[in-house]
N, C-alpha and C. Protein backbone atom coordinates (compact mmCIF):
# COMPACT_ATOMS: atom_id res chain seq x y z
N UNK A 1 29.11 72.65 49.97
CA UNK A 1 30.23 73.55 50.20
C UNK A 1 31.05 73.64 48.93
N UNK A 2 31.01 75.04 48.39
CA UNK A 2 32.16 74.97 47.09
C UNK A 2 33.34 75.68 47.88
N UNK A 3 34.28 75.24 47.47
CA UNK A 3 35.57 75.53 47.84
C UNK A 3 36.58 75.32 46.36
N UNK A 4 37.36 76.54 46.60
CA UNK A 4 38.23 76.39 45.12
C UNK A 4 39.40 75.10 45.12
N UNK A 5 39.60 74.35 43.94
CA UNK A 5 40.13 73.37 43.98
C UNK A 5 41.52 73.93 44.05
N UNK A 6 41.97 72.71 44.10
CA UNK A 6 43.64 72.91 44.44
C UNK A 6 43.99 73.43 43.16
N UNK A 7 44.10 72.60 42.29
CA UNK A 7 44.65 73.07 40.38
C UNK A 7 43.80 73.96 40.01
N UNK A 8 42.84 74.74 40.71
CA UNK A 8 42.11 75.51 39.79
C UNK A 8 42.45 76.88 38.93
N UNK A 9 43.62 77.39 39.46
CA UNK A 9 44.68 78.51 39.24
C UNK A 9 44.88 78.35 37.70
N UNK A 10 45.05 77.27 37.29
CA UNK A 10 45.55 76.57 35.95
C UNK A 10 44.74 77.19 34.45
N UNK A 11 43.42 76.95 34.95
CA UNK A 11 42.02 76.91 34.41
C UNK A 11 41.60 78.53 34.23
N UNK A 12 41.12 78.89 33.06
CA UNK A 12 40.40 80.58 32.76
C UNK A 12 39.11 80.19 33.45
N UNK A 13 38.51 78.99 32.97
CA UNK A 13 37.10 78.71 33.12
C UNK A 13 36.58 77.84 34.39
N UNK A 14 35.78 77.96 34.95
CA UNK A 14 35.33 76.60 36.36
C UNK A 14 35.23 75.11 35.61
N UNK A 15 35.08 74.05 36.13
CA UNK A 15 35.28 73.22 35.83
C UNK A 15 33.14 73.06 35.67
N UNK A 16 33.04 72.29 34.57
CA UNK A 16 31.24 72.00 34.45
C UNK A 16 31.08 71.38 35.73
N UNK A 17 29.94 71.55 35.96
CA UNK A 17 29.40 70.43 37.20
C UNK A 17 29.54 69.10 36.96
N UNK A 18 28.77 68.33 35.64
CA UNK A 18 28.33 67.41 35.17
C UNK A 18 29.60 66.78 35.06
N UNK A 19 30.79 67.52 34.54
CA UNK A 19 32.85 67.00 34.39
C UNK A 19 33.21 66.66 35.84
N UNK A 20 32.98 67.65 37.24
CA UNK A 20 33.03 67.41 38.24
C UNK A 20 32.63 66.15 39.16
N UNK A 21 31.12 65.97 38.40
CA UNK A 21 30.49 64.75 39.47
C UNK A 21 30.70 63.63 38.71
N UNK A 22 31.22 63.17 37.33
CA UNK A 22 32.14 62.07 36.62
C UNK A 22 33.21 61.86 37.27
N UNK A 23 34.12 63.12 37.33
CA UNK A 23 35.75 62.67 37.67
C UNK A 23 35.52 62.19 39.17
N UNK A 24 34.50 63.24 40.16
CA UNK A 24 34.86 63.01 41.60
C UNK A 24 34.89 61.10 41.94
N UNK A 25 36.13 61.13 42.49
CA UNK A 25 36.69 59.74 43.53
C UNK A 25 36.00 59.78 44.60
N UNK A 26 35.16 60.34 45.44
CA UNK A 26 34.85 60.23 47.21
C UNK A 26 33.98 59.18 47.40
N UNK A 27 33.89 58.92 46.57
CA UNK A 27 32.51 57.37 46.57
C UNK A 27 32.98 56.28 46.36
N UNK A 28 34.44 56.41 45.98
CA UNK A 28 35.06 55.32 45.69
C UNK A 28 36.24 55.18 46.81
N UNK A 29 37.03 56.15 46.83
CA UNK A 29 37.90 56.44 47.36
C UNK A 29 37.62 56.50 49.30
N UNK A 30 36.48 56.40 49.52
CA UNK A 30 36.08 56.64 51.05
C UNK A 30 36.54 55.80 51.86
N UNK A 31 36.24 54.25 50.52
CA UNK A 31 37.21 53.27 51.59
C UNK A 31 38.25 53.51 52.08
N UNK A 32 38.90 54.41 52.20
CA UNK A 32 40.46 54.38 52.22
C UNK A 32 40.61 55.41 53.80
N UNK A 33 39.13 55.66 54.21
CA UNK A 33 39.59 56.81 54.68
C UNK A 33 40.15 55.86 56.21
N UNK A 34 39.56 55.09 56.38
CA UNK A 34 40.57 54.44 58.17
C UNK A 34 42.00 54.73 57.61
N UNK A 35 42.22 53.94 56.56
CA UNK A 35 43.73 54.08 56.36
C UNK A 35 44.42 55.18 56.20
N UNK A 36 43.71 56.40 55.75
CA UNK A 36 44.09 57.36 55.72
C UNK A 36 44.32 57.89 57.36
N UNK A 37 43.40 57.93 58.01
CA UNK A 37 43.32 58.38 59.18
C UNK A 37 44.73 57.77 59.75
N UNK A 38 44.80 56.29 59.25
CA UNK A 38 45.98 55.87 60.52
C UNK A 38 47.27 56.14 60.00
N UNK A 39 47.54 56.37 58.60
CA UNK A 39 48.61 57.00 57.94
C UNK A 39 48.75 58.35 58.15
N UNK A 40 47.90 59.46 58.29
CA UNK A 40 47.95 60.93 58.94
C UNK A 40 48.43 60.68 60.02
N UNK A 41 47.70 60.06 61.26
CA UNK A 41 48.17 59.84 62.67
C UNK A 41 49.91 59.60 63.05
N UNK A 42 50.27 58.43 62.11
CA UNK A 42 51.44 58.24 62.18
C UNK A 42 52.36 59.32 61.81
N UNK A 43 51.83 59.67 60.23
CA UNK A 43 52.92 61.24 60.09
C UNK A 43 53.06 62.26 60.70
N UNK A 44 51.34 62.18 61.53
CA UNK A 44 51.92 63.80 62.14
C UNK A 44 52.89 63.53 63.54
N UNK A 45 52.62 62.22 64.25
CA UNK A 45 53.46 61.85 65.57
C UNK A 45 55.16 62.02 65.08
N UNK A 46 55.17 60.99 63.73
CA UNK A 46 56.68 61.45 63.54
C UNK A 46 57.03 62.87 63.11
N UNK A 47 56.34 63.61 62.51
CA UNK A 47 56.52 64.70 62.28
C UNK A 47 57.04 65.99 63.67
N UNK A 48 56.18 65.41 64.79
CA UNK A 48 56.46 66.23 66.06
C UNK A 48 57.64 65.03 66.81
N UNK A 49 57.62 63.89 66.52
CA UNK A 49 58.62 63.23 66.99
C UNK A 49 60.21 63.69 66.53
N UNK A 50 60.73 63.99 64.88
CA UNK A 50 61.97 64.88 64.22
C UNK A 50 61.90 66.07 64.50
N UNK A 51 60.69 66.71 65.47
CA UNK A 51 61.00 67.90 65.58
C UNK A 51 60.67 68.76 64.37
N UNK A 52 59.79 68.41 63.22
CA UNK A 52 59.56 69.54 62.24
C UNK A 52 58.81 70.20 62.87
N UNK A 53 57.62 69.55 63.41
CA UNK A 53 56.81 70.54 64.32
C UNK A 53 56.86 70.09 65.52
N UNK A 54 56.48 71.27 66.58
CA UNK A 54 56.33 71.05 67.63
C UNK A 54 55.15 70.25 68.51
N UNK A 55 55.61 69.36 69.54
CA UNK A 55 55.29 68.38 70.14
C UNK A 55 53.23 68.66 70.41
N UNK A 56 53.05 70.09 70.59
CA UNK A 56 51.85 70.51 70.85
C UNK A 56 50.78 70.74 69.35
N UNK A 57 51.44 70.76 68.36
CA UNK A 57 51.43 70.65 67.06
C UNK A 57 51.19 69.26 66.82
N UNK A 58 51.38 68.83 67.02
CA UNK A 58 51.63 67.36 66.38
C UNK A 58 50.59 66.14 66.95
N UNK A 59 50.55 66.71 68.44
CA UNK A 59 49.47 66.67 69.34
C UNK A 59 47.58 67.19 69.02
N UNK A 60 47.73 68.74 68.08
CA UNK A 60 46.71 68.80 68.01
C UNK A 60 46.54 68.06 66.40
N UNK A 61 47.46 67.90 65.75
CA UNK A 61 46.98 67.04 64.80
C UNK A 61 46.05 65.72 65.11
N UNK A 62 47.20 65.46 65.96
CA UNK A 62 46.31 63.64 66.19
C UNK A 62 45.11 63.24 66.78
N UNK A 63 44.77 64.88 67.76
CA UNK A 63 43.65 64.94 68.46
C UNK A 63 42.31 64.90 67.46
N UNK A 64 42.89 66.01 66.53
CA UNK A 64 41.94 65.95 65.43
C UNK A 64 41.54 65.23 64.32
N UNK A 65 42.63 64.44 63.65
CA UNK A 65 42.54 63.60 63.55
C UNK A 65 41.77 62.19 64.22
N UNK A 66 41.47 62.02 65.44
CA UNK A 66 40.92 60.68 65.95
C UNK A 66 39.56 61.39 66.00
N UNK A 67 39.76 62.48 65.61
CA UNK A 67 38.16 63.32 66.08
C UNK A 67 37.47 62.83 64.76
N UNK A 68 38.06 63.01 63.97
CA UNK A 68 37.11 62.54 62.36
C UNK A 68 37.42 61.13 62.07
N UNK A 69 37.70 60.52 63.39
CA UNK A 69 37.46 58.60 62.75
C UNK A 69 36.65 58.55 63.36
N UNK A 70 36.63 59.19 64.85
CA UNK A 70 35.11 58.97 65.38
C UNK A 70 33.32 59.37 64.46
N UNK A 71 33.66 60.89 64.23
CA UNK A 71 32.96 61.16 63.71
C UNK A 71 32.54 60.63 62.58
N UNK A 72 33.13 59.96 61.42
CA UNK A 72 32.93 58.79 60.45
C UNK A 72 32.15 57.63 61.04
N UNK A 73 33.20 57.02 61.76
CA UNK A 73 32.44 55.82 62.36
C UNK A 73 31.10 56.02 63.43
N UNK A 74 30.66 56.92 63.68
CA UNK A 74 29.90 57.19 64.19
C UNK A 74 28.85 58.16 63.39
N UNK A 75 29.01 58.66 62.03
CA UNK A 75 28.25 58.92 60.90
C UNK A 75 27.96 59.75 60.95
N UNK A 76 28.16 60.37 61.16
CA UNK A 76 28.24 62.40 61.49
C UNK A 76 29.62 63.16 60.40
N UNK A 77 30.17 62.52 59.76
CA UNK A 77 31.34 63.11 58.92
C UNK A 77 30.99 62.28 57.44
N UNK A 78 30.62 62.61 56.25
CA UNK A 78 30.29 62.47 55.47
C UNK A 78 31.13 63.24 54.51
N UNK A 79 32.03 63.19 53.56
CA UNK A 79 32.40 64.12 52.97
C UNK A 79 31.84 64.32 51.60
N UNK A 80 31.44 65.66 51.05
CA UNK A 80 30.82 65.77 50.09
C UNK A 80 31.61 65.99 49.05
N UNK A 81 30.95 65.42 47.77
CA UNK A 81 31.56 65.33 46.44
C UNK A 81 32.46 66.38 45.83
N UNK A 82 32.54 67.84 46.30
CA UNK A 82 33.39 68.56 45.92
C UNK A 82 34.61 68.76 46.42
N UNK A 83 34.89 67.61 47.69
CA UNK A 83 36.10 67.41 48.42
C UNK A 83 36.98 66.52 47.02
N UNK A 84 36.76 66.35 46.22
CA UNK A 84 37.48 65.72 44.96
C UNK A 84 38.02 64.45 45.38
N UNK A 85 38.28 63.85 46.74
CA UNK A 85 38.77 62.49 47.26
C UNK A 85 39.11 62.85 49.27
N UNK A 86 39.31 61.46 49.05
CA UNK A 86 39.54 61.76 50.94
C UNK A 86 40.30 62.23 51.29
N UNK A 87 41.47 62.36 50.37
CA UNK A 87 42.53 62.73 51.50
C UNK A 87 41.89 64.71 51.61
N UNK A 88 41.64 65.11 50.76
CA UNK A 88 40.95 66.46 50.42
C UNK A 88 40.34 66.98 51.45
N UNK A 89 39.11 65.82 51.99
CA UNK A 89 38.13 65.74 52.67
C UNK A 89 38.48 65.52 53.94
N UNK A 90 39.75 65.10 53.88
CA UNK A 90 39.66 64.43 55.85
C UNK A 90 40.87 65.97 56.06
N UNK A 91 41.42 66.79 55.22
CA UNK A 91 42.62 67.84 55.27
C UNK A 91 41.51 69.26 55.29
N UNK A 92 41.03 69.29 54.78
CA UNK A 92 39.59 70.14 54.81
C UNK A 92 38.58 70.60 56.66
N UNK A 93 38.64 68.76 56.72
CA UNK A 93 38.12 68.71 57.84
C UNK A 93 38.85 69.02 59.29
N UNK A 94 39.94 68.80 59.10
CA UNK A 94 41.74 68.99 60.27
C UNK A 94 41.45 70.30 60.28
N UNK A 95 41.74 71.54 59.31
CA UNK A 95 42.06 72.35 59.51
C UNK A 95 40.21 73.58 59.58
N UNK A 96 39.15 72.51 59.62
CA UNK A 96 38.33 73.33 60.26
C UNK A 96 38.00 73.26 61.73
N UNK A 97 39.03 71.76 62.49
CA UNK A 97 38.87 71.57 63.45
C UNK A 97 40.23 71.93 64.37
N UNK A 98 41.36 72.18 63.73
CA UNK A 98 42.44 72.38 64.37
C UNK A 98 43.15 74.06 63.70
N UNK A 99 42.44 74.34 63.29
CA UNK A 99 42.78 75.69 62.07
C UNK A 99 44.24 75.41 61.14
N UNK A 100 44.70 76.54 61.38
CA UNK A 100 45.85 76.64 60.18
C UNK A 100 47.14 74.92 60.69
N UNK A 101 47.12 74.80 61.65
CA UNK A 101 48.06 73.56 61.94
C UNK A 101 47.61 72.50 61.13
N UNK A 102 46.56 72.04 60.59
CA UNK A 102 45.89 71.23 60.04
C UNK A 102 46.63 70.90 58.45
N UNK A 103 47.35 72.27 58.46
CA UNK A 103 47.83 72.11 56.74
C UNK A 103 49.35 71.79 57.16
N UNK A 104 49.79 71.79 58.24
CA UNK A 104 51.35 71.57 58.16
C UNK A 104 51.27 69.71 58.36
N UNK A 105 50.11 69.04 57.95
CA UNK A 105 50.04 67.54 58.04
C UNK A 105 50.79 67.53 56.62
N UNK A 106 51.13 68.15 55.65
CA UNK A 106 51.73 67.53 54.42
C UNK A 106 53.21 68.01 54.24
N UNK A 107 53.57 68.61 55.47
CA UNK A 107 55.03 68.55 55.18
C UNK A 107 55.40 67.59 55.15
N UNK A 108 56.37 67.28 54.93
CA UNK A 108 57.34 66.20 54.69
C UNK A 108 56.90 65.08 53.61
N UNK A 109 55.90 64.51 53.01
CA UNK A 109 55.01 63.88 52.26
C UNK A 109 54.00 64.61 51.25
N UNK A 110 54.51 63.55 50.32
CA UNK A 110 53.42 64.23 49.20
C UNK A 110 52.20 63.52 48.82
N UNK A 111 51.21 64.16 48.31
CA UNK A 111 50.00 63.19 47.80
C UNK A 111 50.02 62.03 47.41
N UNK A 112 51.21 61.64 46.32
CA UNK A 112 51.44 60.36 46.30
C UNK A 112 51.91 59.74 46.96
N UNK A 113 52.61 59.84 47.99
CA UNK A 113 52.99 58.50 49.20
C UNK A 113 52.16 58.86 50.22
N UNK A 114 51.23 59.38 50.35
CA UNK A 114 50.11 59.36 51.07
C UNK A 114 48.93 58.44 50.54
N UNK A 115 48.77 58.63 49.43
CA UNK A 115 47.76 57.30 48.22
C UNK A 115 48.43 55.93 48.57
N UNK A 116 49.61 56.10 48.31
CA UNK A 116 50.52 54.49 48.41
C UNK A 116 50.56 54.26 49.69
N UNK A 117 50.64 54.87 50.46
CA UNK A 117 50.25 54.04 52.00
C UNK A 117 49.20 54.04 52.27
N UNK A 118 47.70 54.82 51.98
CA UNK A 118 46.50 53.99 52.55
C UNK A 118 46.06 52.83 51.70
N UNK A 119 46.88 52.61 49.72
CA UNK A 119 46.53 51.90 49.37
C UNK A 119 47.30 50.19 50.06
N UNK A 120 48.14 50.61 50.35
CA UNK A 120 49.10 49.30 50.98
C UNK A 120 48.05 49.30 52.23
N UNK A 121 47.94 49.89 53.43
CA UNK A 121 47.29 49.30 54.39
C UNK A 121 45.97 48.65 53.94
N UNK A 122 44.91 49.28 53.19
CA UNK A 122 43.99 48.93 52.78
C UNK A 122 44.33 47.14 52.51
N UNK A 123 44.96 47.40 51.73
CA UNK A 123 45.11 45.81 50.65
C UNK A 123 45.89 45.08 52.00
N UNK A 124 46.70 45.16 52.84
CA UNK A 124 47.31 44.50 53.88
C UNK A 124 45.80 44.19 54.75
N UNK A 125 44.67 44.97 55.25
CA UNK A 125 43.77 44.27 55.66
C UNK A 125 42.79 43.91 54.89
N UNK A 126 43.00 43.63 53.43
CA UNK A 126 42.08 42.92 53.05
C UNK A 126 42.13 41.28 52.40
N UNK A 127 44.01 41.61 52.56
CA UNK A 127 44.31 39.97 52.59
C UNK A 127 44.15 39.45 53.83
N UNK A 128 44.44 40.24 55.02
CA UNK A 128 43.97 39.30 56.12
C UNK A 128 42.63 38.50 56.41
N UNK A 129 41.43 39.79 55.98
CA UNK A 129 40.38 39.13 55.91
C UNK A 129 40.00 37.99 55.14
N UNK A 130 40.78 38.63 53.78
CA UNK A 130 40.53 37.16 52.82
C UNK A 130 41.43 35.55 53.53
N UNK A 131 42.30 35.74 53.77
CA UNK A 131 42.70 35.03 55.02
C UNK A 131 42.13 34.20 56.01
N UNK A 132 41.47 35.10 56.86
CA UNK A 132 40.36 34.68 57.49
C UNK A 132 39.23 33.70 57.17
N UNK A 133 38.96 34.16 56.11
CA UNK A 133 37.92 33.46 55.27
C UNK A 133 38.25 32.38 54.84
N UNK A 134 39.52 32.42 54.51
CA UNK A 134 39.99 30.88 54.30
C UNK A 134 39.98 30.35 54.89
N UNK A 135 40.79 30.15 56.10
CA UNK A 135 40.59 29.12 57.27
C UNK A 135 39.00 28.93 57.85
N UNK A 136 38.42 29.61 57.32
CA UNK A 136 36.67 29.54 57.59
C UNK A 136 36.42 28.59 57.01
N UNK A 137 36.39 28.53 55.57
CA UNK A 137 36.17 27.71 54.57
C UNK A 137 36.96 26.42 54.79
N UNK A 138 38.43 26.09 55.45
CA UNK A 138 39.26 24.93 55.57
C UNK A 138 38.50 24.40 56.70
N UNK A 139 38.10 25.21 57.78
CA UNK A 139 37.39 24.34 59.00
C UNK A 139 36.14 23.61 58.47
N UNK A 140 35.37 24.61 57.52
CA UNK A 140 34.03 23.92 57.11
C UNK A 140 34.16 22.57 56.05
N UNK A 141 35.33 22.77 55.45
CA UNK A 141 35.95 20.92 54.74
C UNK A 141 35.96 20.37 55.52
N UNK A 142 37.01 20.33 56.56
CA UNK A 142 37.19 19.24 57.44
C UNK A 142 36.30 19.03 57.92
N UNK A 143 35.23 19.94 58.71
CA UNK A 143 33.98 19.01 59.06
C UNK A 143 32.78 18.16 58.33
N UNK A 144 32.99 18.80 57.22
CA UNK A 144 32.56 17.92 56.05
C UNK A 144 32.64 16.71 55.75
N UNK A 145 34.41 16.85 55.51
CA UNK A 145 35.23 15.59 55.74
C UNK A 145 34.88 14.67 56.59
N UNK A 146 34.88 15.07 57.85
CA UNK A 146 34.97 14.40 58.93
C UNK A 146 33.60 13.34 58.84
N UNK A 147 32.24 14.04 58.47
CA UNK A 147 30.82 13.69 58.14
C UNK A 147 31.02 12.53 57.05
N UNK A 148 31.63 12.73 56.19
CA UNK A 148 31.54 11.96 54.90
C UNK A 148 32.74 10.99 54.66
N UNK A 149 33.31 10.02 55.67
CA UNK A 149 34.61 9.51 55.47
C UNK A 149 34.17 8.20 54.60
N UNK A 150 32.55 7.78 55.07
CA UNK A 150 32.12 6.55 54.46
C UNK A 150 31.60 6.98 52.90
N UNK A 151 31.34 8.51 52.68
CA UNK A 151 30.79 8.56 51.21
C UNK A 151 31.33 8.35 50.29
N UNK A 152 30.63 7.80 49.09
CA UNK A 152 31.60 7.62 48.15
C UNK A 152 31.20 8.46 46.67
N UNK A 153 31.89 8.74 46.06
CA UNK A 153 31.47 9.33 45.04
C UNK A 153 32.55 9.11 43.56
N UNK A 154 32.10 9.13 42.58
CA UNK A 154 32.89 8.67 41.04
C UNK A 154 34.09 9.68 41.12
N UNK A 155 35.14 9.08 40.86
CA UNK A 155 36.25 9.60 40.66
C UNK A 155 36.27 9.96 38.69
N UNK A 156 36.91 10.88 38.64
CA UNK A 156 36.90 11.16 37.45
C UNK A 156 38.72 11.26 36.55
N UNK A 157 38.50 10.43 35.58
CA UNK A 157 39.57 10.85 34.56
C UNK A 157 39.55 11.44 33.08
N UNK A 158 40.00 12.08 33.20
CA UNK A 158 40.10 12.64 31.51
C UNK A 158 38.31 12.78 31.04
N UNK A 159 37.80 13.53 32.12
CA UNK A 159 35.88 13.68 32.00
C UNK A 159 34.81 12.36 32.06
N UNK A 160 35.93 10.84 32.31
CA UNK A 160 35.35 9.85 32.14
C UNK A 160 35.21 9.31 33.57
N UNK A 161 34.12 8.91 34.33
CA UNK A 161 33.95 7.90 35.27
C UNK A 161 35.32 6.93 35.32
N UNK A 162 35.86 7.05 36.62
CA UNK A 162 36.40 6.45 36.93
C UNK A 162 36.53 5.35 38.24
N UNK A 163 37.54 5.34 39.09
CA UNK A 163 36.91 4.63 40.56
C UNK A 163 36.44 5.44 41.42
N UNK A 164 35.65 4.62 42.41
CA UNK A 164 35.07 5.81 43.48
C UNK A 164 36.09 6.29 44.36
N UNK A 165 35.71 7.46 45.26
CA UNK A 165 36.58 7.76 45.88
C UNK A 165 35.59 8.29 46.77
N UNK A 166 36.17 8.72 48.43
CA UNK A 166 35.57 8.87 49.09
C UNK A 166 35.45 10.94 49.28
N UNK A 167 33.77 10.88 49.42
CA UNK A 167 34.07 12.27 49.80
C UNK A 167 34.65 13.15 50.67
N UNK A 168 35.06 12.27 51.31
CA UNK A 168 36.18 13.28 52.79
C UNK A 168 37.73 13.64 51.64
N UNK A 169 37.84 12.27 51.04
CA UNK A 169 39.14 12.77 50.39
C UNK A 169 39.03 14.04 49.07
N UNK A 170 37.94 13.86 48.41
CA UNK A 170 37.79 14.80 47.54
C UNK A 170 37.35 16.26 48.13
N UNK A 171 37.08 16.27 49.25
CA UNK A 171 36.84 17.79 50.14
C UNK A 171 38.54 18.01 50.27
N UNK A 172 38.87 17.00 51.14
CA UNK A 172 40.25 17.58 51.39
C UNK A 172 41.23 18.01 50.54
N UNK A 173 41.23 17.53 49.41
CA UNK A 173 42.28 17.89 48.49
C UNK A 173 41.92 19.65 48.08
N UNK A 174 40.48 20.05 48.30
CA UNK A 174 39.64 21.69 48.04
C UNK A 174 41.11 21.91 49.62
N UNK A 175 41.00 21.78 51.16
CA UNK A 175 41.38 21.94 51.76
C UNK A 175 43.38 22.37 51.94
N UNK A 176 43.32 21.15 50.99
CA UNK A 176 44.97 21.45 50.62
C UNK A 176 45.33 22.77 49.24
N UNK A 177 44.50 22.69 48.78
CA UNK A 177 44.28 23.80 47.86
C UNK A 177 44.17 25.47 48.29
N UNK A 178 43.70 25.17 49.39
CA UNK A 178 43.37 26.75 49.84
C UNK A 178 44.73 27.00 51.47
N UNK A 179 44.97 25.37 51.36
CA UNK A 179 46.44 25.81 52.25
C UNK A 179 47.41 26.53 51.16
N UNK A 180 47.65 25.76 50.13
CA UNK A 180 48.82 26.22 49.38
C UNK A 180 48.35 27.77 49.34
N UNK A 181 47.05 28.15 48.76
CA UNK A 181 46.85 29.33 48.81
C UNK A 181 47.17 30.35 49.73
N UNK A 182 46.48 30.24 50.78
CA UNK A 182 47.09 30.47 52.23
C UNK A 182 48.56 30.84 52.38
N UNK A 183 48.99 29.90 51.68
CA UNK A 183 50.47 29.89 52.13
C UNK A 183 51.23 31.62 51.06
C-alpha cells in the first residue's frame, strides 16, 4: 500500500525506495504497539470523557482500537513498511475501520507525547519482567544455598587463596546483590 506521507508536501521529489526502507522504524518500533494500543484507548476514553468528542465517538474509537490488538495478537494485522512507524500504522488502520473518527484520536496530543507514553509503558513492563527474573534467580540461590551449606570452597583475597568459605554463603551474598538491585 503506498500512501502519501505525512511531510511529503515539503519535498519536489518522492522519497528513493532504498532512503525509505533504511529510515523505516516498523520493525523496530512494533514493539511498542500494545503500548500504543493502551495509550490510544486511554486518550480516546478521556477524550469522550472532557467532552471533546462525543461519548459515541470515543466509543467507536475504543471499539476499534481493541479490534487491532486483537487482530495483532492474533496475526492478521501486520503493518507494512510504508506505514513509516506504529503509531502511523495502528492511525491508518482506526480510520479504515472506524472512518473519518479515527483521525480525531490526535486531538488533544501530539506525536511526541504519544512516543513518550508508549515508551514509558514499554520500559515500566520491562522492568517488571526484569524484576521477575530476579526473584527467579534469588529463589534459585537459595536453593542452591540451601543444597550446599556443608560445601566449601577457597575464599579469595586480593586474587590470592584465602580461607574457605562455605558455598551457601558465597551464593548468598550473589542473592543480597540482586536484592539491593531489586530494591
Amino acid at each position: 500500500m503506498t500512501e502519501k506521507k505525512t511531510w511529503s508536501d515539503r519535498f519536489e521529489t518522492a522519497l528513493h525506495p532504498a532512503i525509505a526502507r533504511f529510515n523505516a522504524s516498523i520493525g523496530f518500533d512494533i514493539e511498542l504497539i500494545e503500548y500504543d494500543l493502551t495509550g490510544s484507548i486511554a486518550h480516546a476514553k478521556m477524550l469522550a470523557h472532557t467532552g471533546i468528542i462525543s461519548k459515541e465517538e470515543g466509543q467507536q474509537l475504543v471499539t476499534g482500537l481493541e479490534q487491532i490488538r486483537r487482530e495483532y495478537q492474533e496475526g492478521n494485522f501486520t503493518p507494512e513498511i510504508d506505514a513509516e512507524d506504529v503509531h502511523f500504522a495502528v492511525e491508518r488502520r482506526l480510520t479504515e475501520l472506524v472512518g473519518d473518527v479515527g483521525k480525531k484520536l490526535h486531538t488533544a496530543r501530539s506525536r511526541n507525547d504519544q512516543v513518550g507514553t508508549d515508551i514509558r509503558l514499554y520500559l515500566r513492563a520491562e522492568i517488571d519482567e526484569i524484576r521477575e527474573k530476579l526473584r527467579e534467580f534469588q529463589q534459585i540461590l537459595v536453593e542452591l544455598a540451601e543444597e550446599n551449606v556443608e560445601t566449601l570452597i577457597p575464599g579469595y583475597t586480593h586474587l590470592q587463596r584465602a580461607q574457605p568459605l562455605s558455598l551457601a554463603h558465597h551464593l548468598l551474598a550473589y542473592f543480597q546483590m540482586a536484592q539491593r538491585d531489586w530494591q
